[in-house]
C-alpha atoms as a PDB file:
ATOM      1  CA  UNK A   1     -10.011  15.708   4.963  1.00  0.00           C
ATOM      2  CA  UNK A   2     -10.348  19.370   3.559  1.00  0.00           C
ATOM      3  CA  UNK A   3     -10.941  19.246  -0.234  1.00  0.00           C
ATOM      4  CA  UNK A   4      -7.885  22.260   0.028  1.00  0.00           C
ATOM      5  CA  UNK A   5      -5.127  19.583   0.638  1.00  0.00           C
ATOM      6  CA  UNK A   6      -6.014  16.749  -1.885  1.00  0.00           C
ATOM      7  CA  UNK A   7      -3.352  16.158  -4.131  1.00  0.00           C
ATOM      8  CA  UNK A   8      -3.952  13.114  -7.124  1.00  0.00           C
ATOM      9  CA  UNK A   9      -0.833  12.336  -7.607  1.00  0.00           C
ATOM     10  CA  UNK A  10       0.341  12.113  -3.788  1.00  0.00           C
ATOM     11  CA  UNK A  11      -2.728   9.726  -3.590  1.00  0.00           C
ATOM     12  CA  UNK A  12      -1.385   7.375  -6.276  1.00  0.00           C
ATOM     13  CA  UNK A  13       1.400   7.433  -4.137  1.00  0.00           C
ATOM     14  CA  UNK A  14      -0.098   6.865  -0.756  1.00  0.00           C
ATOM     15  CA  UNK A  15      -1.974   4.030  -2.699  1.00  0.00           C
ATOM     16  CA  UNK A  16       0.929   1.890  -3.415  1.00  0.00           C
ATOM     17  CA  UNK A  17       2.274   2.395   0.016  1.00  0.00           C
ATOM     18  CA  UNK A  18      -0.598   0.855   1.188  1.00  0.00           C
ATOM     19  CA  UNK A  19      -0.778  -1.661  -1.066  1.00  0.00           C
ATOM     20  CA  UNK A  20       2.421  -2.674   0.221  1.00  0.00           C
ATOM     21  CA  UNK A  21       1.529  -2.275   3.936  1.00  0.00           C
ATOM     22  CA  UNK A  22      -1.419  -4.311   3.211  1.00  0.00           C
ATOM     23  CA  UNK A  23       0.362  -6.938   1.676  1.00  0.00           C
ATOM     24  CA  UNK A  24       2.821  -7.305   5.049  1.00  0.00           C
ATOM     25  CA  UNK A  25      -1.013  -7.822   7.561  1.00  0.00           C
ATOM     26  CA  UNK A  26      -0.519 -11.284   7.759  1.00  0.00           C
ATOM     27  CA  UNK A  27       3.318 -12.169   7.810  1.00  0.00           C
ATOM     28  CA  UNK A  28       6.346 -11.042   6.689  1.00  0.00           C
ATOM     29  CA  UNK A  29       7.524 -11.149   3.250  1.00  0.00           C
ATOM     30  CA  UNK A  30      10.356 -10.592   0.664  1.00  0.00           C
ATOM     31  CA  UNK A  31       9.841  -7.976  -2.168  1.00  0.00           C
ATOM     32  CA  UNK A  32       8.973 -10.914  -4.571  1.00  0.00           C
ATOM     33  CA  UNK A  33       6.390 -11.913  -2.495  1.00  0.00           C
ATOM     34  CA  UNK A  34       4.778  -8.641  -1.775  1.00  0.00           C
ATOM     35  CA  UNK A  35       4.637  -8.299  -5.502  1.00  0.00           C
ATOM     36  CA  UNK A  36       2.945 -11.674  -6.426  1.00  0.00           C
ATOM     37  CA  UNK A  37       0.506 -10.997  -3.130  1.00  0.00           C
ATOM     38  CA  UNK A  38      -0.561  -7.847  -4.464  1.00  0.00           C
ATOM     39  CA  UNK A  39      -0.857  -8.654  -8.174  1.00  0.00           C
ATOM     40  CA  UNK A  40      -3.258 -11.932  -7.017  1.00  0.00           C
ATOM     41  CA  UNK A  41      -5.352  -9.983  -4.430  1.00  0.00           C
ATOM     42  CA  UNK A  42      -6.056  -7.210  -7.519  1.00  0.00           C
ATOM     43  CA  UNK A  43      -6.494  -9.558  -9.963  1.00  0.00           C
ATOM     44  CA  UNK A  44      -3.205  -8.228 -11.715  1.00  0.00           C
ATOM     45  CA  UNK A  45      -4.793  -4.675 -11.583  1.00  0.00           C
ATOM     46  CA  UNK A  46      -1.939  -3.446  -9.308  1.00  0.00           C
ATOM     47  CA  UNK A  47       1.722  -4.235 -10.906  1.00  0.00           C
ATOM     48  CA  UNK A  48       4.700  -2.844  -9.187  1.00  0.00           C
ATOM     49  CA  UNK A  49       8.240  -2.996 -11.321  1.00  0.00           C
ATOM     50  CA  UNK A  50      11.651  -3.489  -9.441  1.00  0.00           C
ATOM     51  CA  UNK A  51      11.990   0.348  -9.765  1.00  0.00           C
ATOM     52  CA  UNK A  52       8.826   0.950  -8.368  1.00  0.00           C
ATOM     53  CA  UNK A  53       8.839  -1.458  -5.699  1.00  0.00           C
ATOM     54  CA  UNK A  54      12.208  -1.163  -3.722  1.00  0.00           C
ATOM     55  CA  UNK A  55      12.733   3.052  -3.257  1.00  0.00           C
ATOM     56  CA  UNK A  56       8.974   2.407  -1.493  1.00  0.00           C
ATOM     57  CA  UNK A  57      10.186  -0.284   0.753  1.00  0.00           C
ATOM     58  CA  UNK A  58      13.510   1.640   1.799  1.00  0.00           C
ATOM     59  CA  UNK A  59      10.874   4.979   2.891  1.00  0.00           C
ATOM     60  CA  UNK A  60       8.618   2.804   4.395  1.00  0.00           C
ATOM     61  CA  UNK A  61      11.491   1.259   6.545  1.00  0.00           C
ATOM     62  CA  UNK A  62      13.210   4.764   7.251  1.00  0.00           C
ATOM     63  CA  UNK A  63       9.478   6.080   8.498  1.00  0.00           C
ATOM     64  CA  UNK A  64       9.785   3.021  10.668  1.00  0.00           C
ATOM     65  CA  UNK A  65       6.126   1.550   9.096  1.00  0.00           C
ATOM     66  CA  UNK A  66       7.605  -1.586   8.155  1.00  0.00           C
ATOM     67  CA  UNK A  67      11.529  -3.545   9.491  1.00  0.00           C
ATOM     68  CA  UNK A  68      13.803  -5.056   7.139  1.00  0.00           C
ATOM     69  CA  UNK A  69      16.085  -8.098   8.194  1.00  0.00           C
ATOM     70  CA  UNK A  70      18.609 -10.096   6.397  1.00  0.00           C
ATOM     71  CA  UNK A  71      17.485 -13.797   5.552  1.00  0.00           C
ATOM     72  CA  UNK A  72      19.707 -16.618   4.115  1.00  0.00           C
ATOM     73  CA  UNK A  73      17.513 -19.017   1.857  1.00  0.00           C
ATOM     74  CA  UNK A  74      19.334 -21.844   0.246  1.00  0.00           C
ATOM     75  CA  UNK A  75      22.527 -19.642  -0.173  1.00  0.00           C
ATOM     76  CA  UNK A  76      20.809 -16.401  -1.181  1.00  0.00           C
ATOM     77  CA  UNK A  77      20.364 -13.491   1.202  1.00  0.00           C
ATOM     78  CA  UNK A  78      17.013 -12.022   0.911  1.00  0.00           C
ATOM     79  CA  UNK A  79      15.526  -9.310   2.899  1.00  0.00           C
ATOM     80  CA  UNK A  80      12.376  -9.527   4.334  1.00  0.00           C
ATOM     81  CA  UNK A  81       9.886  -7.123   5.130  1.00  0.00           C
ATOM     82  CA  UNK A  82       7.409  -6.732   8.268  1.00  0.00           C
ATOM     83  CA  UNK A  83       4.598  -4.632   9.180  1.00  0.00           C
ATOM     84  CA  UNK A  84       5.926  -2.523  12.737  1.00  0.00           C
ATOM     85  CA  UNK A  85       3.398  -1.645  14.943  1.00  0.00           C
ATOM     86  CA  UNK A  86       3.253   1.780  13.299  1.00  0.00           C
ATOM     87  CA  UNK A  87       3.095   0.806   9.465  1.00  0.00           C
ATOM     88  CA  UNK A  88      -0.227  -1.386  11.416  1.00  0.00           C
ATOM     89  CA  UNK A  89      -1.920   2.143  12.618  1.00  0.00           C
ATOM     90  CA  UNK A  90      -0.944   3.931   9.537  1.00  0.00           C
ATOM     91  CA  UNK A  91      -2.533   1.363   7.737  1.00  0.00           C
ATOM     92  CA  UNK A  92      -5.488   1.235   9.550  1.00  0.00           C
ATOM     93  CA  UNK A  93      -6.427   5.422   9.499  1.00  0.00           C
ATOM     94  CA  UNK A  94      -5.130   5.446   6.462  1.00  0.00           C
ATOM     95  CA  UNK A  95      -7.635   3.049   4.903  1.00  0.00           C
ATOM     96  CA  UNK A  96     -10.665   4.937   6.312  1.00  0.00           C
ATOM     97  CA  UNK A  97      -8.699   8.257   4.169  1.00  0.00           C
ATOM     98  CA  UNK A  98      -9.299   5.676   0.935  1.00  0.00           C
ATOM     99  CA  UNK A  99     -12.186   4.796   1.339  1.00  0.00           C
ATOM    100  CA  UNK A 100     -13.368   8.644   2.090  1.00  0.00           C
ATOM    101  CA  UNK A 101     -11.888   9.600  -1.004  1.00  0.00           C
ATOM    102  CA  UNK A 102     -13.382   6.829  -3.032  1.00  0.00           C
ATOM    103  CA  UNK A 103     -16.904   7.241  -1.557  1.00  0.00           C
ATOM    104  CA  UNK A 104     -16.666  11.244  -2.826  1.00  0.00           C
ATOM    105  CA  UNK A 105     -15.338   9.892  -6.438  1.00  0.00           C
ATOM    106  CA  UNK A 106     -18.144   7.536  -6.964  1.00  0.00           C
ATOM    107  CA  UNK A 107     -20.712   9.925  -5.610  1.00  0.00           C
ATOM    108  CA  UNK A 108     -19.631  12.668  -8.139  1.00  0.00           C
ATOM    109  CA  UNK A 109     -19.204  10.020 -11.626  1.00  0.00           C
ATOM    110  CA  UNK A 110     -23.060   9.186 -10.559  1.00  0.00           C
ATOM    111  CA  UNK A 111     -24.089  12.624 -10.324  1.00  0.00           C
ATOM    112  CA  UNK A 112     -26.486  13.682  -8.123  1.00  0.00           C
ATOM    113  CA  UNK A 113     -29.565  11.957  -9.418  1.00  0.00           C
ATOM    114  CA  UNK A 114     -28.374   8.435  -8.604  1.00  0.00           C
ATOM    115  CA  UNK A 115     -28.893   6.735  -6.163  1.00  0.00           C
ATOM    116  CA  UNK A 116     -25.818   5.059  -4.032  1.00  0.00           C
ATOM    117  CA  UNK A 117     -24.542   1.549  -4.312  1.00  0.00           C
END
């Protein structure tokens, strides 16, 4: 990735998107789950809010990365969210992006006298 086209605050962004795509590996989910999932797996480090949370989902779904469908559960209609075969490669490149960028932040808050984890 060329240091030219990092952008922090489209990385927060990408970040949650993940999160989210992450969250949907194993089975699909409703948007309460993916929540709970998330905040349990981070230790309650990563929160998303209701407003947060749902305008992701609906891009996600119109890049085609993850399918909505209608569910009745006792009465209610939830959706439910799953990872598409797409969301599952985007996921997957886009993890080895994270973990780029992470392995260049750590290596400049040690400096370069210290030695790497």
């Amino acid at each position: 990735m060329p240091e030219d086209d990092f952008d922090i605050q489209g990385f927060a962004r990408d970040i949650n998107e993940l999160l989210i795509l992450s969250a949907l590996r194993s089975e699909p989910k409703h948007g309460y789950q993916i929540v709970l999932d998330i905040e349990n797996e981070s230790n309650g480090l990563f929160r998303f809010r209701h407003g947060t949370l749902y305008p992701i989902l609906h891009r996600l779904e119109k890049e085609g990365l993850i399918r909505g469908t209608w569910s009745k559960d006792v009465g209610r209609k939830k959706k439910v969210y799953s990872l598409t075969g797409k969301g599952r490669r985007h996921l997957s490149g886009e993890t080895g992006r994270v973990e780029d960028v992470v392995s260049r932040l750590v290596r400049v808050l040690r400096g370069p006298d210290q030695a790497p984890a």
